[in-house]
Protein backbone atom coordinates (compact mmCIF):
# COMPACT_ATOMS: atom_id res chain seq x y z
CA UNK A 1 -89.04 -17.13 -310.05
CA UNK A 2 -86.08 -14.86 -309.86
CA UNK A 3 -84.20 -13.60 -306.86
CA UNK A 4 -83.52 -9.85 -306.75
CA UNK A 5 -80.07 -8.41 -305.58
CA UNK A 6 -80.68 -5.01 -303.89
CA UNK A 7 -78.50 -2.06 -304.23
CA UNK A 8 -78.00 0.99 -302.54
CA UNK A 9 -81.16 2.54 -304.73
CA UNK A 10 -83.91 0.01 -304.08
CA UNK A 11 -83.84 -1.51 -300.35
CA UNK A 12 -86.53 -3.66 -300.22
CA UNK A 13 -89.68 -4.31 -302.92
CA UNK A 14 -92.83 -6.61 -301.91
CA UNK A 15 -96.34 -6.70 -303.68
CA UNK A 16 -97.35 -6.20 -307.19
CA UNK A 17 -95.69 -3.81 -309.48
CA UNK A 18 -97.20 -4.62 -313.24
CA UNK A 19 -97.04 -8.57 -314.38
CA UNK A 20 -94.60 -9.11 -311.19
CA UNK A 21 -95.16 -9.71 -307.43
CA UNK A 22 -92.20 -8.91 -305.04
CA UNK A 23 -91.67 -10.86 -301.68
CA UNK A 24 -89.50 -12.72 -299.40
CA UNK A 25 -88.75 -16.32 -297.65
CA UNK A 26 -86.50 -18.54 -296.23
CA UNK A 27 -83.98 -17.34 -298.93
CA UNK A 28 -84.32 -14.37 -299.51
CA UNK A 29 -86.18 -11.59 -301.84
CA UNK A 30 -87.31 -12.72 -305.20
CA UNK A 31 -89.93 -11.80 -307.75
CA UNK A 32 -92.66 -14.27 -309.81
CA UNK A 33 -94.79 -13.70 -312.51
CA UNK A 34 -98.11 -12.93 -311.07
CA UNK A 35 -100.98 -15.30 -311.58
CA UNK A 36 -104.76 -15.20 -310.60
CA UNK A 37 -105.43 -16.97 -307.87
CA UNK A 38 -108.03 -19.39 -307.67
CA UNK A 39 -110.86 -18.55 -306.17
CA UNK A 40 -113.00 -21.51 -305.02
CA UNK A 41 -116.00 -19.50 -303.48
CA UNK A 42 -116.09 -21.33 -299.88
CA UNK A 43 -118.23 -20.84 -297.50
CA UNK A 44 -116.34 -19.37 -295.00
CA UNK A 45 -115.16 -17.21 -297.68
CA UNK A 46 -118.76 -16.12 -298.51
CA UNK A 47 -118.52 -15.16 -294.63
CA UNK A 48 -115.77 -12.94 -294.58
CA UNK A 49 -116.51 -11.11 -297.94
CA UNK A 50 -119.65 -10.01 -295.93
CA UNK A 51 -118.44 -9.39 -292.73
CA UNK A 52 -115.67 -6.98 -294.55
CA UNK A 53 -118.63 -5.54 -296.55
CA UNK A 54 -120.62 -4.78 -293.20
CA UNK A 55 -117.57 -2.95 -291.61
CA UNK A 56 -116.92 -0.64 -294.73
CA UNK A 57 -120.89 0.00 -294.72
CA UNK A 58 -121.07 0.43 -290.57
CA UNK A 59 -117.69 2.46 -291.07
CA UNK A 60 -119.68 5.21 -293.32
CA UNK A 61 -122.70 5.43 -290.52
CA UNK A 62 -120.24 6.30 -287.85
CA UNK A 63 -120.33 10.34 -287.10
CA UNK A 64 -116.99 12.36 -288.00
CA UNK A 65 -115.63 13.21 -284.56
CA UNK A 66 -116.05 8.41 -284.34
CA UNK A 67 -114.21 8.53 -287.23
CA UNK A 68 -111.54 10.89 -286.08
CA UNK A 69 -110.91 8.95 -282.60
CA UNK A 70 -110.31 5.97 -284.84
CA UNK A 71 -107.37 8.27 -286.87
CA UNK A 72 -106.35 9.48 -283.32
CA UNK A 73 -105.97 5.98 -281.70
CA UNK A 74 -104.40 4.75 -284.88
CA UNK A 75 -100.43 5.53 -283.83
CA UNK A 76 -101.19 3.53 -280.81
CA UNK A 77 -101.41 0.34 -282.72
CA UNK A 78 -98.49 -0.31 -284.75
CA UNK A 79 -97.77 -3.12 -287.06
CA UNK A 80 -95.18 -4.71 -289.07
CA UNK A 81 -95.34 -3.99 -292.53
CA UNK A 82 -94.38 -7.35 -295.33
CA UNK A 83 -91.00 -5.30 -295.47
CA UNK A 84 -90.19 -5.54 -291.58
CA UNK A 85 -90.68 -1.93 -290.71
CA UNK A 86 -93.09 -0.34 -288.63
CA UNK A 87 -96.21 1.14 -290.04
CA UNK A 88 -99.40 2.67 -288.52
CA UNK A 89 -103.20 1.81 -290.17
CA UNK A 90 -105.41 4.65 -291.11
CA UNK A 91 -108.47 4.90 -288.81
CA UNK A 92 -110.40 3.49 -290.69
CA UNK A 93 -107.71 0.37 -291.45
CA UNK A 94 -107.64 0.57 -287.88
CA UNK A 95 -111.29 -0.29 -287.50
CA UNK A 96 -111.55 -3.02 -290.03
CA UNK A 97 -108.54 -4.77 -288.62
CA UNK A 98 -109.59 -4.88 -284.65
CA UNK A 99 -113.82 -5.61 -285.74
CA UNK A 100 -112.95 -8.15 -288.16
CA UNK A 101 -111.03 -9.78 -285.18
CA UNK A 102 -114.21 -9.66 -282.66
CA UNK A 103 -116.53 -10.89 -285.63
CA UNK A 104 -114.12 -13.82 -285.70
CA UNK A 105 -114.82 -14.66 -282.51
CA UNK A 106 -118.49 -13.45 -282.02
CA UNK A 107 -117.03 -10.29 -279.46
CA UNK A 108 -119.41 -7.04 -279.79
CA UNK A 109 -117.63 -4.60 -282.60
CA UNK A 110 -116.70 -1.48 -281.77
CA UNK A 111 -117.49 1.97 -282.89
CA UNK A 112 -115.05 3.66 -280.43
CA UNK A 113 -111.50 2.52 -280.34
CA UNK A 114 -110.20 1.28 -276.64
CA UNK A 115 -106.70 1.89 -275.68
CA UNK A 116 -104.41 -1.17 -276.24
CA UNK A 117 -104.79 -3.84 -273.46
CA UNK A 118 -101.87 -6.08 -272.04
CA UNK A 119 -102.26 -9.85 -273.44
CA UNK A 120 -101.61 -12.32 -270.51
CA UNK A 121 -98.28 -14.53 -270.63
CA UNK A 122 -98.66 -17.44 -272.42
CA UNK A 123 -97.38 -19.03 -275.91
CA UNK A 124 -97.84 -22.06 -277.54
CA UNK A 125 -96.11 -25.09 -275.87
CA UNK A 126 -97.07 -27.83 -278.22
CA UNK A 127 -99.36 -29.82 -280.37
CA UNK A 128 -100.07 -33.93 -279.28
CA UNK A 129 -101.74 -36.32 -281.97
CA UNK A 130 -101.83 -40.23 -281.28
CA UNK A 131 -103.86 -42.52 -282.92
CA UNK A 132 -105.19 -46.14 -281.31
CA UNK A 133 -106.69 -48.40 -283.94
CA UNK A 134 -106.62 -45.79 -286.74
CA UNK A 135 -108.50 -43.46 -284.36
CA UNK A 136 -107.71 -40.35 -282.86
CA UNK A 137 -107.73 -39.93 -279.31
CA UNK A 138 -105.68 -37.44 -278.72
CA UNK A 139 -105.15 -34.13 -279.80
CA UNK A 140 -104.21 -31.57 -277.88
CA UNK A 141 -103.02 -28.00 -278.27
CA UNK A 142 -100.73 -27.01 -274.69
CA UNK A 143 -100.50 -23.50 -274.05
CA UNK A 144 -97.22 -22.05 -271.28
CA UNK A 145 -99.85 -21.61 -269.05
CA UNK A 146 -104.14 -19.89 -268.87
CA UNK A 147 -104.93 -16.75 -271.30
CA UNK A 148 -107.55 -14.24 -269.75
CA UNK A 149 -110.92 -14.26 -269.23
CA UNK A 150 -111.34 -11.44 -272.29
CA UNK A 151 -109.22 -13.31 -274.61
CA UNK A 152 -110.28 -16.29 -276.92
CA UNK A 153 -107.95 -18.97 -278.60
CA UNK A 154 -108.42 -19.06 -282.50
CA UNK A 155 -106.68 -22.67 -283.66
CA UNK A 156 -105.88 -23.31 -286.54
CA UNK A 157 -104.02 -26.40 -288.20
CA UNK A 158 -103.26 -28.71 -291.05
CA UNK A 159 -104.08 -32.06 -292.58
CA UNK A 160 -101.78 -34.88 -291.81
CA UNK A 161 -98.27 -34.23 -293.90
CA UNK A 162 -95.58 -36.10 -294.90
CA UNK A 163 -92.94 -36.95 -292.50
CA UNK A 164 -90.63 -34.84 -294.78
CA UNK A 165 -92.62 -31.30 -294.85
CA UNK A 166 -91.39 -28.98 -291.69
CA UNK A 167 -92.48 -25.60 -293.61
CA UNK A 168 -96.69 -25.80 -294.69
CA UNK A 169 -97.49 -22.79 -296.66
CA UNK A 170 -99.91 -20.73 -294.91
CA UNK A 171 -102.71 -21.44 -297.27
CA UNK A 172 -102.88 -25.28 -295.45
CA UNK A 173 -103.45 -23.76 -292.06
CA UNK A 174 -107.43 -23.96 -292.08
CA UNK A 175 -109.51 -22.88 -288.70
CA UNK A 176 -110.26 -25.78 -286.53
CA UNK A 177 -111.61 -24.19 -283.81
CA UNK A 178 -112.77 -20.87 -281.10
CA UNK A 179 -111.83 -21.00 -277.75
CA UNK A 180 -114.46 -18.57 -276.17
CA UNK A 181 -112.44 -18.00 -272.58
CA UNK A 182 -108.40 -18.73 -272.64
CA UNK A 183 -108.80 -18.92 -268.68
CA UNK A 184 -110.69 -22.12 -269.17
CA UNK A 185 -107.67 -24.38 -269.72
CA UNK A 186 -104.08 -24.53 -270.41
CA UNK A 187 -104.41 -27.52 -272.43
CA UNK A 188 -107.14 -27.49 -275.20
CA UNK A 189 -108.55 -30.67 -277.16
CA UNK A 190 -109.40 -30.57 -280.76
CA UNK A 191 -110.39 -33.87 -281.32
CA UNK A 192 -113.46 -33.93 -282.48
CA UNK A 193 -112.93 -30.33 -284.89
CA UNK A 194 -110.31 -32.04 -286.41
CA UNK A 195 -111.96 -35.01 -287.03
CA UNK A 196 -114.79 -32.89 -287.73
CA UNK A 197 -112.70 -30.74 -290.61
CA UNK A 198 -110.09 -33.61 -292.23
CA UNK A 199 -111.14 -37.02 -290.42
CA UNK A 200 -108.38 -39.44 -288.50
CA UNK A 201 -104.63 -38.53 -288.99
CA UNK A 202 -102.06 -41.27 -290.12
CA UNK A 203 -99.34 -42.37 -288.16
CA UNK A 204 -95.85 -41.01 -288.60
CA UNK A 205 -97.94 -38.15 -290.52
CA UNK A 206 -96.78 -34.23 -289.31
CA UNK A 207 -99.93 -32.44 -287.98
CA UNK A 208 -98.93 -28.40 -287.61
CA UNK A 209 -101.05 -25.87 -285.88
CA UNK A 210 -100.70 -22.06 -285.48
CA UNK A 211 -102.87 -20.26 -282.57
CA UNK A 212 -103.97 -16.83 -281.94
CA UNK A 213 -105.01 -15.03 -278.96
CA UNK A 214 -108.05 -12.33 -279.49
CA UNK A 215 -108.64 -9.75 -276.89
CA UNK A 216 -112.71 -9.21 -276.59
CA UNK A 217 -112.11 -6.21 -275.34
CA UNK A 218 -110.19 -4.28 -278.13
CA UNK A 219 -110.01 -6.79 -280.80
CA UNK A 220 -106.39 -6.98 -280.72
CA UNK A 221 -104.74 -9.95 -282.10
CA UNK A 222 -101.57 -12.13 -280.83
CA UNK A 223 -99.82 -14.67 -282.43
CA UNK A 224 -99.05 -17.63 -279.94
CA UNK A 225 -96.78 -19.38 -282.73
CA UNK A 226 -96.72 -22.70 -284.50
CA UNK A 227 -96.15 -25.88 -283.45
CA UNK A 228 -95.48 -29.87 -284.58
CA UNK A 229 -97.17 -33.52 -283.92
CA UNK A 230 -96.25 -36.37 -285.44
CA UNK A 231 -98.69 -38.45 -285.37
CA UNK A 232 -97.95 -41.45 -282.80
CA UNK A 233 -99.94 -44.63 -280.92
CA UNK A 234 -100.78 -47.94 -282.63
């Protein structure tokens, strides 16, 4: 893996150009060979090949002037592009992204685009794991404070880590859990999906989680940020 030094003729480079991929971390920019990922065939990955299959198919059913709402709504939902800037999806990117977040969470899809809601004020506060007798009892996801009514929690986290890893690649972040209703709760327990997806945690082992909001309405997606246990109790 090399790093790249930019000049004043190339600014920034990320994805695959020929044998290389281009992207950035903690350092910096740097390119790799590229190399095929592995592709293990899960389940869940079964589920969203077909999901992403039935929005291309449902995409082609929809009349023109659907379509062209979809194009029209489009500059209304900015992202941020691998590169840091600002882009805008096409309509029908646009329609992909916001269904494939209701699917997620079993929301109706839409065929008409809404206008882009408000999310309600809340982040992430922190993750609590403890153990008694090798079991846990505790695990707990604490949000600032309720979501809304129309917005569901996605949670997802790791196995138990090594005291010494602070920075899990995003490939160990695996989907522990839905959260129908935000307004339920401000604190949210995961025991028994955890339990259910890697078992009982070790003590003095890091546990990290990183949670979504989804709005049901629109399909819009928020990320709440990540958080840290280390696993305590006796």
């Amino acid at each position: 893996m090399g790093l790249i030094k930019f000049s004043a003729v190339v600014g920034a480079a990320s994805g695959k150009i020929g044998g290389n991929v281009f992207a950035r971390n903690a350092s910096g920019a740097y390119v790799r060979t590229f190399t095929m990922p592995i592709n293990p065939n899960t389940t869940k990955q079964q589920g969203v090949r077909t999901d992403f299959a039935d929005l291309i198919s449902s995409w082609k059913s929809l009349t023109a002037a659907k379509q062209q709402a979809w194009e029209d709504m489009a500059p209304q939902y900015p992202y941020t592009n691998r590169l840091g800037e600002s882009s805008q999806y096409t309509g029908q990117q646009l329609y992909n992204h916001l269904n494939m977040n209701l699917k997620t969470v079993g929301a109706t899809i839409l065929d008409t685009p809404l206008v882009p809601e408000t999310f309600s004020t809340t982040s992430l506060t922190s993750l609590t794991m403890v153990d008694t007798a090798g079991v846990l009892t505790t695990a707990d996801v604490l949000l600032s404070a309720v979501g809304a009514a129309t917005e569901s929690v996605i949670i997802n986290v790791t196995t138990s880590m090594s005291g010494g890893i602070t920075k899990p690649a995003k490939g160990a972040f695996k989907q522990v859990t839905i959260v129908a209703d935000a307004s339920v709760s401000a604190t949210l327990d995961i025991i028994v999906p955890y339990q259910t997806l890697y078992g009982d945690p070790q003590l003095g082992t890091n546990v990290f989680t990183r949670v979504f909001l989804i709005n049901t309405n629109t399909g819009q997606r928020l990320n709440l940020g990540q958080a840290l246990a280390t696993v305590t109790g006796t």
